[in-house]
Protein backbone atom coordinates (compact mmCIF):
# COMPACT_ATOMS: atom_id res chain seq x y z
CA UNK A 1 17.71 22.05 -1.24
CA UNK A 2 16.77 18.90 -0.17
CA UNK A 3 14.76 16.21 -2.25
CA UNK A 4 11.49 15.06 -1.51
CA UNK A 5 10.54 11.92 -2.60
CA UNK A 6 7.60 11.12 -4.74
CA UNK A 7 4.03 9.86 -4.52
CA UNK A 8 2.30 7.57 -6.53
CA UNK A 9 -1.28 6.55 -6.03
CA UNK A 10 -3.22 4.05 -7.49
CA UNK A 11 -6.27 1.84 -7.48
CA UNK A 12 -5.14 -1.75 -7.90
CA UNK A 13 -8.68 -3.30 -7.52
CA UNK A 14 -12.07 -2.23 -8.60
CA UNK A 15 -15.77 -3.19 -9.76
CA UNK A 16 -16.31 -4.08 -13.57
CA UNK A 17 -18.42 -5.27 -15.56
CA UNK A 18 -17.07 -8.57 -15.44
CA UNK A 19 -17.02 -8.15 -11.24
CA UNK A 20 -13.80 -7.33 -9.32
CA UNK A 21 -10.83 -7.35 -10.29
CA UNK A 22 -7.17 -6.83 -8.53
CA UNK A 23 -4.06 -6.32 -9.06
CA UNK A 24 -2.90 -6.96 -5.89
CA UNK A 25 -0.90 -9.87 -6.84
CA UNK A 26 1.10 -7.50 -9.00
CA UNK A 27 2.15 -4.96 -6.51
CA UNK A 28 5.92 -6.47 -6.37
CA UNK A 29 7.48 -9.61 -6.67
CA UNK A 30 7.65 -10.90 -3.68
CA UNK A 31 10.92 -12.84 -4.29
CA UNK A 32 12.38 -9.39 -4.33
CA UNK A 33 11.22 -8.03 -1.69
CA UNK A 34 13.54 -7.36 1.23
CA UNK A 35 10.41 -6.83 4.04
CA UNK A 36 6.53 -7.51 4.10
CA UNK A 37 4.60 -5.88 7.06
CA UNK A 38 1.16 -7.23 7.31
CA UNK A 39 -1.31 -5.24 9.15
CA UNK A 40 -3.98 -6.43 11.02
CA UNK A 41 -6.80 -4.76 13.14
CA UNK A 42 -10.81 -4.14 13.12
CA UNK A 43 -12.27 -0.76 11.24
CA UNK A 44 -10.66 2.42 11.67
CA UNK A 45 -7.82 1.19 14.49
CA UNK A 46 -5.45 3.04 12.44
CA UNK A 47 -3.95 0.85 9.46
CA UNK A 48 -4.82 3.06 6.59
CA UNK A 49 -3.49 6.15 8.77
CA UNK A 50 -0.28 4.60 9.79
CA UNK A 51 0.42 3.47 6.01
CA UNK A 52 -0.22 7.42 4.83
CA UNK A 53 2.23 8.34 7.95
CA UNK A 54 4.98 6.11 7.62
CA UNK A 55 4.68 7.42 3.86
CA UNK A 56 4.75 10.75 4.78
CA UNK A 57 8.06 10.05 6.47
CA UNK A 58 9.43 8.30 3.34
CA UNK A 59 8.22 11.30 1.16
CA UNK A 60 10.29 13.57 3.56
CA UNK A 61 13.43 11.43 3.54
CA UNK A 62 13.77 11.61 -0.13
CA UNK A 63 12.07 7.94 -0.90
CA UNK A 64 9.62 7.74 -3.34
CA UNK A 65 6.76 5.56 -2.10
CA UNK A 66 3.37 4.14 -3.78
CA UNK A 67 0.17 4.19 -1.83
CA UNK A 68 -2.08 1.86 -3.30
CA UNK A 69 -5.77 3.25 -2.46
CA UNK A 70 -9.01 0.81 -1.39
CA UNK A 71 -11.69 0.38 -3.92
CA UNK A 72 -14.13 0.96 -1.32
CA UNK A 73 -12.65 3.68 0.21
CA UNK A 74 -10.26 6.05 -2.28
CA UNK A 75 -9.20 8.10 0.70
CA UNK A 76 -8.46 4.60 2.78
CA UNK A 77 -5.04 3.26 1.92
CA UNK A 78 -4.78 -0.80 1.60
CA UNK A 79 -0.63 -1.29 0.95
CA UNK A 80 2.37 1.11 0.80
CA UNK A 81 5.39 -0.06 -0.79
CA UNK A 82 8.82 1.67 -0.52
CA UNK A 83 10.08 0.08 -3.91
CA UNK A 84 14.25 1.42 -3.29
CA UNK A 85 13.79 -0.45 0.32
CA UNK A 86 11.86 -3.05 -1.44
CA UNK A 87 9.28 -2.78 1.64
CA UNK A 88 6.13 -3.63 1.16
CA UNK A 89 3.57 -2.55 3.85
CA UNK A 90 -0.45 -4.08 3.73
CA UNK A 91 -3.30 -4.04 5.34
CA UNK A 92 -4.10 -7.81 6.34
CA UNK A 93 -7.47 -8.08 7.36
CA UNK A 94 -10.51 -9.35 5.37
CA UNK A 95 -11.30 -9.09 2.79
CA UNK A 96 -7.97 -7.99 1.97
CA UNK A 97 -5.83 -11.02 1.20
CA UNK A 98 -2.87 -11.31 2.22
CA UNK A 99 0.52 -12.97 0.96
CA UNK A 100 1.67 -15.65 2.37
């Protein structure tokens, strides 16, 4: 039997009491990270879908991935990261912010 790989969601941003707060910056340190892929299109071109697809692939090749979810928008996915490839995937457009 072949091995699936694993998902992990979370929510790395959200409204408090205090305002918003992320934890984007967290995601993964960028000095180890091999690849960043920064997305970058108008509403519903196809970033959020792409990010679930390419994960879907991952899944299926045995990599276990994390989908970080939008605040906005839990079904909407703002970054993928492949943390064995060290790839980290993101959508770029505002108000996301992206690394630079």
């Amino acid at each position: 039997m072949e091995y699936k790989g694993k998902i992990k969601r979370l929510l790395p941003g959200g409204n408090t009491s205090l305002g918003f707060y992320s934890y984007f910056d967290h995601i993964m340190d960028l000095k180890e990270v091999s690849k960043v892929y920064i997305l970058k299109g108008g509403p519903g071109t196809g970033k959020s879908s792409m990010m679930k697809k390419i994960g879907d692939v991952m899944v299926e090749k045995g990599y276990d991935i994390e989908l970080h979810h939008c605040s906005a928008d839990p079904d909407s996915v703002d970054v993928l990261v492949v943390p064995e490839l060290k790839v980290v995937m993101l959508d770029g457009t505002a108000p996301h912010v992206a690394v630079s």
